[in-house]
PDB file of N, CA and C in Angstrom:
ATOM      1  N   UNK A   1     -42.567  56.859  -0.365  1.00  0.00           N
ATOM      2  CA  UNK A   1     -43.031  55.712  -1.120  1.00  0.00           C
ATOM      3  C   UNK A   1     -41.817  54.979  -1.700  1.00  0.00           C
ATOM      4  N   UNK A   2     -41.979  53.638  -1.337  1.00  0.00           N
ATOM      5  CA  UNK A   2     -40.801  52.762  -1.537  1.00  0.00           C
ATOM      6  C   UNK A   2     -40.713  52.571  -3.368  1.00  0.00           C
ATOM      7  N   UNK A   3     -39.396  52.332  -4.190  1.00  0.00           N
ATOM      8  CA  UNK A   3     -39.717  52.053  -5.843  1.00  0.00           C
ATOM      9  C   UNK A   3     -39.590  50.312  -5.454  1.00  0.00           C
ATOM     10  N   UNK A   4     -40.377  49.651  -6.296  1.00  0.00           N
ATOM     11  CA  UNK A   4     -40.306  48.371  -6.368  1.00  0.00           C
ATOM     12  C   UNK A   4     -38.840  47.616  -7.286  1.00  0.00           C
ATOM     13  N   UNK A   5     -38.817  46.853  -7.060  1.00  0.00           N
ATOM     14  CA  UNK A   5     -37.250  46.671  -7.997  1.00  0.00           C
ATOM     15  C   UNK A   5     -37.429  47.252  -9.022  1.00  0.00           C
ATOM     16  N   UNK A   6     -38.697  46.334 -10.313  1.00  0.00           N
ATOM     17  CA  UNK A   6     -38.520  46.923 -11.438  1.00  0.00           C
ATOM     18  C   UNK A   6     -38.628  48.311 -11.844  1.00  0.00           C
ATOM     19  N   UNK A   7     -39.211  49.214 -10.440  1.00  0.00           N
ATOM     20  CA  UNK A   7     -38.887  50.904 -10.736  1.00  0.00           C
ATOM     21  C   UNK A   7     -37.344  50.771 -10.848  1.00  0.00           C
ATOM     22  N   UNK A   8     -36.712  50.517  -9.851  1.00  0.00           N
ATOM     23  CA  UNK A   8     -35.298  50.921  -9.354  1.00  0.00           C
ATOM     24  C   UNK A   8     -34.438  50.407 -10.696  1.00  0.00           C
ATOM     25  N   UNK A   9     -34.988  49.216 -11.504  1.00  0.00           N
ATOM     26  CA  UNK A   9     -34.466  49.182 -12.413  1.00  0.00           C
ATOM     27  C   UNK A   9     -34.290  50.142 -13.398  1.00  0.00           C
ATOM     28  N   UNK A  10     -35.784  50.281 -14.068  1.00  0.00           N
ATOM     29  CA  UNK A  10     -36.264  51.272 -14.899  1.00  0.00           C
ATOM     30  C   UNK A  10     -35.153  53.139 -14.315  1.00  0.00           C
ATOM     31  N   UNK A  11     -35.435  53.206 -13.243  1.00  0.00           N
ATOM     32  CA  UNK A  11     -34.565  54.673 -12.822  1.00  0.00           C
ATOM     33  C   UNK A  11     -32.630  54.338 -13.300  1.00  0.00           C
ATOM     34  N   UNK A  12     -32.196  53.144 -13.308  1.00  0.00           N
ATOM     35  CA  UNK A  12     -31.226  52.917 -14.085  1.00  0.00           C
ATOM     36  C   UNK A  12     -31.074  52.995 -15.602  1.00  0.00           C
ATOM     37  N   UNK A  13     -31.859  51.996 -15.742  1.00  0.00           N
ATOM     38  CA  UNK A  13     -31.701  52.301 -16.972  1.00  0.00           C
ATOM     39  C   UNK A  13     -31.974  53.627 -18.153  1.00  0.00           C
ATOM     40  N   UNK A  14     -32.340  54.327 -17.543  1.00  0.00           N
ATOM     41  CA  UNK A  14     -32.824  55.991 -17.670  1.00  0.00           C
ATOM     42  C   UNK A  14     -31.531  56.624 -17.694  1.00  0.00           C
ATOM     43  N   UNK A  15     -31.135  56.416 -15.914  1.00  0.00           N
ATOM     44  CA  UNK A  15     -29.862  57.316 -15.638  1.00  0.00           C
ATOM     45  C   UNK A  15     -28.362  56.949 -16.219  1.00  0.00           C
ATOM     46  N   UNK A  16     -28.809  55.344 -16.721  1.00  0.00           N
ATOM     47  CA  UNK A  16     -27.345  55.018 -17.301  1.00  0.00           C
ATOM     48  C   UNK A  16     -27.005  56.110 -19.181  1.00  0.00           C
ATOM     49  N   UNK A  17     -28.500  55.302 -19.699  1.00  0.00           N
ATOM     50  CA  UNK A  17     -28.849  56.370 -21.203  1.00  0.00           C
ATOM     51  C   UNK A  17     -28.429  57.613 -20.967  1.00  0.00           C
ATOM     52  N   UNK A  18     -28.863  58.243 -19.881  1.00  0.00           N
ATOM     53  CA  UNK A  18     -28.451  59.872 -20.093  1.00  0.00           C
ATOM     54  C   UNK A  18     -26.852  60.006 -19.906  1.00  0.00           C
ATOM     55  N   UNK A  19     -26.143  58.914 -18.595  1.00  0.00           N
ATOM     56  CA  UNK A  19     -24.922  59.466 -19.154  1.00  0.00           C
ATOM     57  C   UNK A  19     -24.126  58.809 -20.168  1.00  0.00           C
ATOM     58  N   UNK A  20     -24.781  57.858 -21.132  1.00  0.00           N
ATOM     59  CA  UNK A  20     -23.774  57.576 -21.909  1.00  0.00           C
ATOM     60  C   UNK A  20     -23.663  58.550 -22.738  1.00  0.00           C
ATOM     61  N   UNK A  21     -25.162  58.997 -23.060  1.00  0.00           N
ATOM     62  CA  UNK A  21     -25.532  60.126 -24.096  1.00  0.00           C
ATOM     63  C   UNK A  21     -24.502  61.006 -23.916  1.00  0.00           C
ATOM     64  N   UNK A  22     -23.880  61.458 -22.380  1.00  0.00           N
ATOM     65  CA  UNK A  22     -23.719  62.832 -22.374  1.00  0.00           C
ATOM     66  C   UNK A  22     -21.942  62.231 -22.702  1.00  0.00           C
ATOM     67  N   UNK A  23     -21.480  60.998 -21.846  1.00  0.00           N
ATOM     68  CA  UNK A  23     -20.060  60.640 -22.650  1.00  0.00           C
ATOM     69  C   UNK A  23     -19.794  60.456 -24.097  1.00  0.00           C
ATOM     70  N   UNK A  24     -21.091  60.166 -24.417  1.00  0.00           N
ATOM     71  CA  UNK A  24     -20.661  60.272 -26.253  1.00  0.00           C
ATOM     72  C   UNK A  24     -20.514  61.336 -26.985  1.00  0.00           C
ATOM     73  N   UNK A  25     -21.870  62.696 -26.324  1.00  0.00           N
ATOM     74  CA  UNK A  25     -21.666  63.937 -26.750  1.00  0.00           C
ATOM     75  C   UNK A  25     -20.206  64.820 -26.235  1.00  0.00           C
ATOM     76  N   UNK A  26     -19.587  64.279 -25.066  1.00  0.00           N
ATOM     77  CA  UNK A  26     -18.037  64.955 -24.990  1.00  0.00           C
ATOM     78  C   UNK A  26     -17.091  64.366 -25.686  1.00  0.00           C
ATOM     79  N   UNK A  27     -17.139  62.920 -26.528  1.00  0.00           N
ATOM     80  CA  UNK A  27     -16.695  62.503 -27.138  1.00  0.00           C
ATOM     81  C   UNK A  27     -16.326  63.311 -28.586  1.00  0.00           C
ATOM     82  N   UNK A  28     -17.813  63.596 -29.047  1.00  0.00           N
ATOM     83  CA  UNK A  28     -17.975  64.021 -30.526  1.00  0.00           C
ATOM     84  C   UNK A  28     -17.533  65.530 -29.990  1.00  0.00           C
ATOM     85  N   UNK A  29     -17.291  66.384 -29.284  1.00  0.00           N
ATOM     86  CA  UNK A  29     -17.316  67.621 -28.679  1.00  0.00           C
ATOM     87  C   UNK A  29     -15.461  67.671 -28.580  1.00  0.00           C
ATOM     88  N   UNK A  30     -14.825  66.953 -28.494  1.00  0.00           N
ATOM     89  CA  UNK A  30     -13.298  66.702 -27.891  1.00  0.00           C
ATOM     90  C   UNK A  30     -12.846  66.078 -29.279  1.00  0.00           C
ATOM     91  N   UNK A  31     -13.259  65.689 -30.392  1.00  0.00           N
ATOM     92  CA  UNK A  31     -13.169  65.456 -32.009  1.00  0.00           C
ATOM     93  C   UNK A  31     -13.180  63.799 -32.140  1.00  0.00           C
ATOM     94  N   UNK A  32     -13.792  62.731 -31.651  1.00  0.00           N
ATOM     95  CA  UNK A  32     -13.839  61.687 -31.707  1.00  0.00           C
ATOM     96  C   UNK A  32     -12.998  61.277 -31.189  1.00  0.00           C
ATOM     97  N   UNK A  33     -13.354  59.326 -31.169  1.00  0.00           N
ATOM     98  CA  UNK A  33     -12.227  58.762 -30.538  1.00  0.00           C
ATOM     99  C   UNK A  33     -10.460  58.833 -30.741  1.00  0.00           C
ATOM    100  N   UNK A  34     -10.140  59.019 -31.631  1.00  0.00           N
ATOM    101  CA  UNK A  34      -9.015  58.920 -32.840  1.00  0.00           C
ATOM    102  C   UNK A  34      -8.264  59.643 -31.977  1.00  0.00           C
ATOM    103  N   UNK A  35      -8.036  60.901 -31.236  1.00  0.00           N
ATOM    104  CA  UNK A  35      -6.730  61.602 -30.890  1.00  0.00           C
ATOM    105  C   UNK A  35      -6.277  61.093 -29.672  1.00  0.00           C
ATOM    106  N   UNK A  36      -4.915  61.856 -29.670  1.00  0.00           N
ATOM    107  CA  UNK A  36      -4.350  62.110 -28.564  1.00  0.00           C
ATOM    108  C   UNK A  36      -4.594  61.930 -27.333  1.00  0.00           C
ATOM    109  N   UNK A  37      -5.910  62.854 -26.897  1.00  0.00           N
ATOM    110  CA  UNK A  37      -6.232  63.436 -25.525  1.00  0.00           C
ATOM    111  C   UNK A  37      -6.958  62.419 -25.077  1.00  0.00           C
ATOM    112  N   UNK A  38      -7.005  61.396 -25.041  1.00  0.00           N
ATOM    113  CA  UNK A  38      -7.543  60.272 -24.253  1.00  0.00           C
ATOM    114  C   UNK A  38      -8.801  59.444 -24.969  1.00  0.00           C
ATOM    115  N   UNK A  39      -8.083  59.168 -26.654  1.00  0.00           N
ATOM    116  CA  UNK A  39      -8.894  58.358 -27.379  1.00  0.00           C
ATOM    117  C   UNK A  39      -9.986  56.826 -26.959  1.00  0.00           C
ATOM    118  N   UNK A  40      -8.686  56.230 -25.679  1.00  0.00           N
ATOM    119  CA  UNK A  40      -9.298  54.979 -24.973  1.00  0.00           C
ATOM    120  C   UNK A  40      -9.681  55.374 -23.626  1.00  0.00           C
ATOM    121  N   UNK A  41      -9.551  56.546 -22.659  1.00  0.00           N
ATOM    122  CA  UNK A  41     -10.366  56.595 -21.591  1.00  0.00           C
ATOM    123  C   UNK A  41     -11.464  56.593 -22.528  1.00  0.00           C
ATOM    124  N   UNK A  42     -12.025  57.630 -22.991  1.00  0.00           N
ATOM    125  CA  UNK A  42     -13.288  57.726 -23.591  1.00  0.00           C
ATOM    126  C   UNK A  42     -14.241  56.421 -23.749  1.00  0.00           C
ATOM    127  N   UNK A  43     -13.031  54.948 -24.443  1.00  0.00           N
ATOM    128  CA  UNK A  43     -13.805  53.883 -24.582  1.00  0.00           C
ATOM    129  C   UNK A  43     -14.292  53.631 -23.353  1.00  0.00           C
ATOM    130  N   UNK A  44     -13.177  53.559 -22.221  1.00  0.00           N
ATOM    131  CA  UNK A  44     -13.677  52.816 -20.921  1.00  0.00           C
ATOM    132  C   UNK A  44     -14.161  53.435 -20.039  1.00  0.00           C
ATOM    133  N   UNK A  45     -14.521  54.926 -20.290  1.00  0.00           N
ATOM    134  CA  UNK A  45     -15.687  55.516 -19.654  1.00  0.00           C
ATOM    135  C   UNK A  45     -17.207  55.547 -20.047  1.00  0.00           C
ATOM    136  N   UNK A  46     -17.377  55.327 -20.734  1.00  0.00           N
ATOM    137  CA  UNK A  46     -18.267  54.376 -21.535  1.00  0.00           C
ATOM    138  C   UNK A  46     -18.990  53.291 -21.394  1.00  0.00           C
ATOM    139  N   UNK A  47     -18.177  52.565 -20.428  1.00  0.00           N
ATOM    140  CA  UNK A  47     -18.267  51.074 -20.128  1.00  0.00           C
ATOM    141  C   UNK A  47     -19.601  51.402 -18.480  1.00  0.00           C
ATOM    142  N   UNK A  48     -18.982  52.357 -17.665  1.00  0.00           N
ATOM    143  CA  UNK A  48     -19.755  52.544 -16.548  1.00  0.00           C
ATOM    144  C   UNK A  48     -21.067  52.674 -16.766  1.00  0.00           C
ATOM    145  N   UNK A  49     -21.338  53.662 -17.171  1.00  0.00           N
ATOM    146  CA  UNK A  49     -22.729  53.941 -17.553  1.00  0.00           C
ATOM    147  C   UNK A  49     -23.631  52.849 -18.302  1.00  0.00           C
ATOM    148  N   UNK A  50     -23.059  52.144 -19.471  1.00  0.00           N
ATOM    149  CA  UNK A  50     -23.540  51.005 -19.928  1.00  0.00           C
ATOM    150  C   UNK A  50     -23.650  50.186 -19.121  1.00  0.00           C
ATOM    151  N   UNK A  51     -22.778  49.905 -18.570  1.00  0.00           N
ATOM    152  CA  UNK A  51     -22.708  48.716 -17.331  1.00  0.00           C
ATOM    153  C   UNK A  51     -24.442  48.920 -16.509  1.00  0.00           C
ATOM    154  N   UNK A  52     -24.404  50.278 -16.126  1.00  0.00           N
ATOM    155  CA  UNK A  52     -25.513  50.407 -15.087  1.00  0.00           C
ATOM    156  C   UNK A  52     -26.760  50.199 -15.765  1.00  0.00           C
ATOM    157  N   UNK A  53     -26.864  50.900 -16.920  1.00  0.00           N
ATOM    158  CA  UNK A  53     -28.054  50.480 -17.264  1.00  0.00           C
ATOM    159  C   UNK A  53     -28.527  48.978 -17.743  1.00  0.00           C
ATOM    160  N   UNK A  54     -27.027  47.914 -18.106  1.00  0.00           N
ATOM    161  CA  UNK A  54     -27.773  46.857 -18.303  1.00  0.00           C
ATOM    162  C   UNK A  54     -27.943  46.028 -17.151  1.00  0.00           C
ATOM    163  N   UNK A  55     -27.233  46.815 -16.116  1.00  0.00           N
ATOM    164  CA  UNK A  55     -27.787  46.216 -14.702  1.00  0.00           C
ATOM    165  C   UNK A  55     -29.153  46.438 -14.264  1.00  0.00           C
ATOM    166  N   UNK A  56     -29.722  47.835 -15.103  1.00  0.00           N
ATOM    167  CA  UNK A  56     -31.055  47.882 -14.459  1.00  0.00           C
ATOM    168  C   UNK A  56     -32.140  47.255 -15.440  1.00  0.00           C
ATOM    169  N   UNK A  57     -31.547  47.023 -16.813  1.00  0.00           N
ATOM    170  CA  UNK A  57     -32.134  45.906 -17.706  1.00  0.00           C
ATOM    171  C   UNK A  57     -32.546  44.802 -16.931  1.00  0.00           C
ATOM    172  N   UNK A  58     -31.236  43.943 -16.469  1.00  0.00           N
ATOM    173  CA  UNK A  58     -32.133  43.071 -15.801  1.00  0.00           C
ATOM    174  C   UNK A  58     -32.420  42.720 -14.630  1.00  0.00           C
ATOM    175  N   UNK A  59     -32.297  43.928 -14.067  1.00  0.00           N
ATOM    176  CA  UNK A  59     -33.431  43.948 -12.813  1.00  0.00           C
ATOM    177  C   UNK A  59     -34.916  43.913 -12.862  1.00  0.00           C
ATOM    178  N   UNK A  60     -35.181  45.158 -14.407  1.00  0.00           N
ATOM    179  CA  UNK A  60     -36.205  45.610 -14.802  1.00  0.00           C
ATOM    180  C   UNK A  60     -36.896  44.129 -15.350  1.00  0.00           C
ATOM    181  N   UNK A  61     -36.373  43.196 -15.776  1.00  0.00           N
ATOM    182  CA  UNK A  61     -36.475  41.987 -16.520  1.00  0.00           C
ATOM    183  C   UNK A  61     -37.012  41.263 -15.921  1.00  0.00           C
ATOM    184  N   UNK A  62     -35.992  41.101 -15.089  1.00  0.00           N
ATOM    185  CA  UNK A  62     -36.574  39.642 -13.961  1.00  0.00           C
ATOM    186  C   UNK A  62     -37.034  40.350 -12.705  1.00  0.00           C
ATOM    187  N   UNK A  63     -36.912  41.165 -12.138  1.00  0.00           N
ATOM    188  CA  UNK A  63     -38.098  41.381 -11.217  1.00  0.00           C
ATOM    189  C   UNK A  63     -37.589  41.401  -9.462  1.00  0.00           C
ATOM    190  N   UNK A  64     -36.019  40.637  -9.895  1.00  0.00           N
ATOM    191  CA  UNK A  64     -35.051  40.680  -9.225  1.00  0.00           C
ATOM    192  C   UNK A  64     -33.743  41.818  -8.586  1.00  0.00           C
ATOM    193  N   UNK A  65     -33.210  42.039  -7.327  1.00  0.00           N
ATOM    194  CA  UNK A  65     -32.356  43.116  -7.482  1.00  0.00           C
ATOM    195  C   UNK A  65     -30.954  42.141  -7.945  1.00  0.00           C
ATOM    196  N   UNK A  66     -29.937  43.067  -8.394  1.00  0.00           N
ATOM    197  CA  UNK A  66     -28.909  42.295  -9.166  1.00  0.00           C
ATOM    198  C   UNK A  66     -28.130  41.351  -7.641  1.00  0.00           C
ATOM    199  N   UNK A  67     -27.983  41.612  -6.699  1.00  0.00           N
ATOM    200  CA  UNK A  67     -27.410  41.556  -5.498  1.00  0.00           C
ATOM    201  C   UNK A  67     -27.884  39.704  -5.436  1.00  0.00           C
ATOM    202  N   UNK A  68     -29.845  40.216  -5.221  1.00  0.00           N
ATOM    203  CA  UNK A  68     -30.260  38.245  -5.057  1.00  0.00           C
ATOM    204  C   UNK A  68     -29.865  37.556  -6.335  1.00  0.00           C
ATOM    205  N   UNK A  69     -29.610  38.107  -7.536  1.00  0.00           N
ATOM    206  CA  UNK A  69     -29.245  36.888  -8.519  1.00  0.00           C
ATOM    207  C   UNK A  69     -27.741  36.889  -8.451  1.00  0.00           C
ATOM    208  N   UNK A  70     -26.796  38.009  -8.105  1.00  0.00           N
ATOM    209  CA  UNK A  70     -25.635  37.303  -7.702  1.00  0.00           C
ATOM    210  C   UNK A  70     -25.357  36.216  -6.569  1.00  0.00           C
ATOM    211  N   UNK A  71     -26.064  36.395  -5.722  1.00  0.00           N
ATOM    212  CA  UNK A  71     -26.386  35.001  -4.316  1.00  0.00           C
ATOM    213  C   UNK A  71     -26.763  34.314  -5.219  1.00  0.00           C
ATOM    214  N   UNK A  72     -27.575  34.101  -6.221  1.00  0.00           N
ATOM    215  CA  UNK A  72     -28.035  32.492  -6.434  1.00  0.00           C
ATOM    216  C   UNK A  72     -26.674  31.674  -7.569  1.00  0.00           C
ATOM    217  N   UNK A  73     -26.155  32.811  -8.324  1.00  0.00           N
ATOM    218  CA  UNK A  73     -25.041  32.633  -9.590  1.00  0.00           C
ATOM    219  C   UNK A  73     -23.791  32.203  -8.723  1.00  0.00           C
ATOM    220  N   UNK A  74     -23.560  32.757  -7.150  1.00  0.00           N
ATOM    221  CA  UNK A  74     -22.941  32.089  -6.651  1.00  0.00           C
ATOM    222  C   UNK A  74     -22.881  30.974  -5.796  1.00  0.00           C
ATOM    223  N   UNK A  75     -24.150  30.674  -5.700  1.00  0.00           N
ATOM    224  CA  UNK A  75     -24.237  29.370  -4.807  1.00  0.00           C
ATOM    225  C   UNK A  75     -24.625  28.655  -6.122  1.00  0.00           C
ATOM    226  N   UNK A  76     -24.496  28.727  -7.063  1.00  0.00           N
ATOM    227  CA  UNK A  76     -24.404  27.848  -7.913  1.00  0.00           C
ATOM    228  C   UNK A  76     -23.056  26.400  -8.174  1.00  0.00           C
ATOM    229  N   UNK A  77     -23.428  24.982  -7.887  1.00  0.00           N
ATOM    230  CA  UNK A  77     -22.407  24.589  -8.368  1.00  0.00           C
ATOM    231  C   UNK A  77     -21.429  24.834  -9.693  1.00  0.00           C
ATOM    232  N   UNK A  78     -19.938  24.787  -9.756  1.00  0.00           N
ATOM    233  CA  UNK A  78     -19.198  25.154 -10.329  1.00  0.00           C
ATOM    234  C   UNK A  78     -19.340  24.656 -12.216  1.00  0.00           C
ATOM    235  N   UNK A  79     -19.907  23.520 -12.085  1.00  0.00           N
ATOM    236  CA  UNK A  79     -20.403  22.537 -13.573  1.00  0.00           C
ATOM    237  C   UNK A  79     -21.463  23.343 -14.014  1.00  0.00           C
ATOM    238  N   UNK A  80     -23.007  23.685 -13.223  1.00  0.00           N
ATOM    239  CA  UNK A  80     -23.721  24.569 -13.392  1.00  0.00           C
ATOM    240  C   UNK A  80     -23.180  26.026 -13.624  1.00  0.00           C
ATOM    241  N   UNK A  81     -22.308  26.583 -13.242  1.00  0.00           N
ATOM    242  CA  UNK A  81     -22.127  27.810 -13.344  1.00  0.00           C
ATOM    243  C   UNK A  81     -21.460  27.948 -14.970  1.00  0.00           C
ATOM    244  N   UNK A  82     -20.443  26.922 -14.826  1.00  0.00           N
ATOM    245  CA  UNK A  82     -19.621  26.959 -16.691  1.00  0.00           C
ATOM    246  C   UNK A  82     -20.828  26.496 -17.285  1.00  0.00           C
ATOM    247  N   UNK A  83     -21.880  25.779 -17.727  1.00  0.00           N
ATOM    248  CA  UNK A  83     -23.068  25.117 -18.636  1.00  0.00           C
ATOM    249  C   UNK A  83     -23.904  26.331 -18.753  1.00  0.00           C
ATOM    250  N   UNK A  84     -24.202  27.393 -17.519  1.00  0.00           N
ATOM    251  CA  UNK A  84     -24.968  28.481 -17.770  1.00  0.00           C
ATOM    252  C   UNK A  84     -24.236  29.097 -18.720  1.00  0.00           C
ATOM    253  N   UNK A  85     -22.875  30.143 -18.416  1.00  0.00           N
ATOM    254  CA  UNK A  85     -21.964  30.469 -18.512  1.00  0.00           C
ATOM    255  C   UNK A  85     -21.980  30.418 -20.356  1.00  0.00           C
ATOM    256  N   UNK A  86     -21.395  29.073 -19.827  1.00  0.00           N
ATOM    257  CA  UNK A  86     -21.352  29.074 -21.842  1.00  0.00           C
ATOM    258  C   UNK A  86     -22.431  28.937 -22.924  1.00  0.00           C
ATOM    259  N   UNK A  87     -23.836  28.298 -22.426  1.00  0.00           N
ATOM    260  CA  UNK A  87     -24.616  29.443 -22.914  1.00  0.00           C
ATOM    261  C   UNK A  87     -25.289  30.471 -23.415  1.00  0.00           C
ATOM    262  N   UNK A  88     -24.706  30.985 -22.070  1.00  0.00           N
ATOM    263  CA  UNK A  88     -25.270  32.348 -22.601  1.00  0.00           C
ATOM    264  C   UNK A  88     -24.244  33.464 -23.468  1.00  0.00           C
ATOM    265  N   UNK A  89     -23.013  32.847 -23.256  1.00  0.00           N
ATOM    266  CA  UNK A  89     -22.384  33.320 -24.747  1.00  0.00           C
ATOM    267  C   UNK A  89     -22.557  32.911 -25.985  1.00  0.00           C
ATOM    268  N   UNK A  90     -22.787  31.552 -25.833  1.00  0.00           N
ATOM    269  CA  UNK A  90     -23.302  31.260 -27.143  1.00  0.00           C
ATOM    270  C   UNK A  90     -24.403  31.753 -27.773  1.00  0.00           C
ATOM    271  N   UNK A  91     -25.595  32.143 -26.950  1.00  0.00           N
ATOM    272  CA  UNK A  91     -26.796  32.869 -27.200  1.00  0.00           C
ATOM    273  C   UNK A  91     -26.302  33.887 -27.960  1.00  0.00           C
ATOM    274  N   UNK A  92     -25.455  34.736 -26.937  1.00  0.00           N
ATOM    275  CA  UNK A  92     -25.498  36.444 -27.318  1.00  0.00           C
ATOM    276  C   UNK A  92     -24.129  36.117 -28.327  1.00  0.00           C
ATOM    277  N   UNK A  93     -23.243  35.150 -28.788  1.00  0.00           N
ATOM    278  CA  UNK A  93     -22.640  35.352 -29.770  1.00  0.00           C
ATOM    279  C   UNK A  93     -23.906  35.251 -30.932  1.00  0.00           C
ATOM    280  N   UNK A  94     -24.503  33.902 -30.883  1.00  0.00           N
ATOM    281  CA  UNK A  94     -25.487  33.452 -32.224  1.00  0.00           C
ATOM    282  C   UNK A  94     -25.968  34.846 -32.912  1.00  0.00           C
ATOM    283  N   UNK A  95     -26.637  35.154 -31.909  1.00  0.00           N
ATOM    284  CA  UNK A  95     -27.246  36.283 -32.011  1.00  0.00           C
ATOM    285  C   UNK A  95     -26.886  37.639 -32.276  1.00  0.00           C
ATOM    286  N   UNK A  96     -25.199  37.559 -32.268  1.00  0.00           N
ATOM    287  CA  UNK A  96     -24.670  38.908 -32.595  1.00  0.00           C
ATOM    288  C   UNK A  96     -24.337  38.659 -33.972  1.00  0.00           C
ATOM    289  N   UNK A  97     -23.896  37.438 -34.281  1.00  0.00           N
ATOM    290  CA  UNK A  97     -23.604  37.454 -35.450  1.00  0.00           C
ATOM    291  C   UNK A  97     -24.574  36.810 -36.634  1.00  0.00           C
ATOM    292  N   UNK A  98     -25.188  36.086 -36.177  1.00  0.00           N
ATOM    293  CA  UNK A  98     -26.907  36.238 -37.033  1.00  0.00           C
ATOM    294  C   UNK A  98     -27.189  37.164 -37.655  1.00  0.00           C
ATOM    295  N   UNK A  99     -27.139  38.441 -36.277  1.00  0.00           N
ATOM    296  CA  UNK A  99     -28.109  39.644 -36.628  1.00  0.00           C
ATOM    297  C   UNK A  99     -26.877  40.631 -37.868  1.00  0.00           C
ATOM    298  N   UNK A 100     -25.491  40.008 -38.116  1.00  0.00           N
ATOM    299  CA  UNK A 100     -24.462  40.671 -38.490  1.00  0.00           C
ATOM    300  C   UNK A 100     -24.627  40.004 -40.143  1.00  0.00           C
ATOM    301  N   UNK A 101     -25.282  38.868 -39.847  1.00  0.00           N
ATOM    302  CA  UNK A 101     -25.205  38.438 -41.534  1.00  0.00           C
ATOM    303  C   UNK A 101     -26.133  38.320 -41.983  1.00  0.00           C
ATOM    304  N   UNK A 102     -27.720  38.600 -41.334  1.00  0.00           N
ATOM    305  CA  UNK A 102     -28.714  39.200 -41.896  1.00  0.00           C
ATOM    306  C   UNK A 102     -28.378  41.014 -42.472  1.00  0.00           C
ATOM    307  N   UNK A 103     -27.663  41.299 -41.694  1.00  0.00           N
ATOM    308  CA  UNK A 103     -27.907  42.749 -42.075  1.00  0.00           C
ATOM    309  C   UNK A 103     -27.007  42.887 -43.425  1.00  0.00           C
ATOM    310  N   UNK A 104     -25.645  41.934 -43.365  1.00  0.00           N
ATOM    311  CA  UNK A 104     -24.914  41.946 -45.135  1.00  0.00           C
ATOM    312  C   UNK A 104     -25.806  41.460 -46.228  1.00  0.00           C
ATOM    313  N   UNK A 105     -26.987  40.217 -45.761  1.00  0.00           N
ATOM    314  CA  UNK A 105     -27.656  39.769 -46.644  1.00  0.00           C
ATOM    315  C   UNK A 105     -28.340  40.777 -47.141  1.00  0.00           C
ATOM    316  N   UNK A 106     -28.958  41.645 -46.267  1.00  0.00           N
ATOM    317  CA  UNK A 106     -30.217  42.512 -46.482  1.00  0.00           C
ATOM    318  C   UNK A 106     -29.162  43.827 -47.513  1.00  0.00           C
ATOM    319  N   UNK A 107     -28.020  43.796 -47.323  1.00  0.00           N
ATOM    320  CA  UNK A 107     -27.646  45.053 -48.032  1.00  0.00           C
ATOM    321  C   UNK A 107     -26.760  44.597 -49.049  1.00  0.00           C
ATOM    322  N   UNK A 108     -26.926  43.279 -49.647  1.00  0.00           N
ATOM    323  CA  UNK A 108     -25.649  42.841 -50.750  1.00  0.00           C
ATOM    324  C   UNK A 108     -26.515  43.253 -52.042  1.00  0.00           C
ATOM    325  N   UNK A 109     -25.467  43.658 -52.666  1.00  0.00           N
ATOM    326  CA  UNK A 109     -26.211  43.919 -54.500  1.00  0.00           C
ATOM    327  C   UNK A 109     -25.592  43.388 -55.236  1.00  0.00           C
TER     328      UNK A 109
END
């Protein structure tokens, strides 16, 4: 039985959680980021697993495999691609830092 994208997503985003879980638990297991023994691999091993699961985010999302929305992001003209582009940083900045000065508001005394 074939998984439909948004399974194949969903099985990412599962398998990415478990290994970040398990890079964070060798993290806290090896005494945090702070030493010696490979304080910044740790960061950028880290990065893989996250990576996958927010690849299967939005697969799981849109319904899409990541492969056809890279074909369409690249046949995108170049004006279209920077207007998306910037964007959607602006989104996920607004929104990071929104959610950064609601949370000082919510905790100032």
């Amino acid at each position: 039985m074939a998984l439909s994208v948004r399974q194949h997503g969903l099985v990412k985003i599962v398998g990415g959680g478990i290994a970040y879980a398990l890079v964070w638990y060798g993290v806290f297991q090896q005494g945090d980021f702070g030493d010696s023994r490979g304080g910044t691999f740790y960061i950028i091993a880290m990065g893989a697993p996250g990576a996958l699961a927010l690849v299967g985010f939005v697969e799981a999302a849109t319904g899409t495999s990541f492969t056809k929305l890279e074909e369409w992001w690249n046949n995108l003209s170049g004006w279209k691609r920077f207007l998306y582009g910037m964007s959607i940083v602006i989104a996920f900045a607004a929104l990071l830092f929104g959610s950064l000065l609601l949370y000082g508001y919510s905790t100032f005394k």
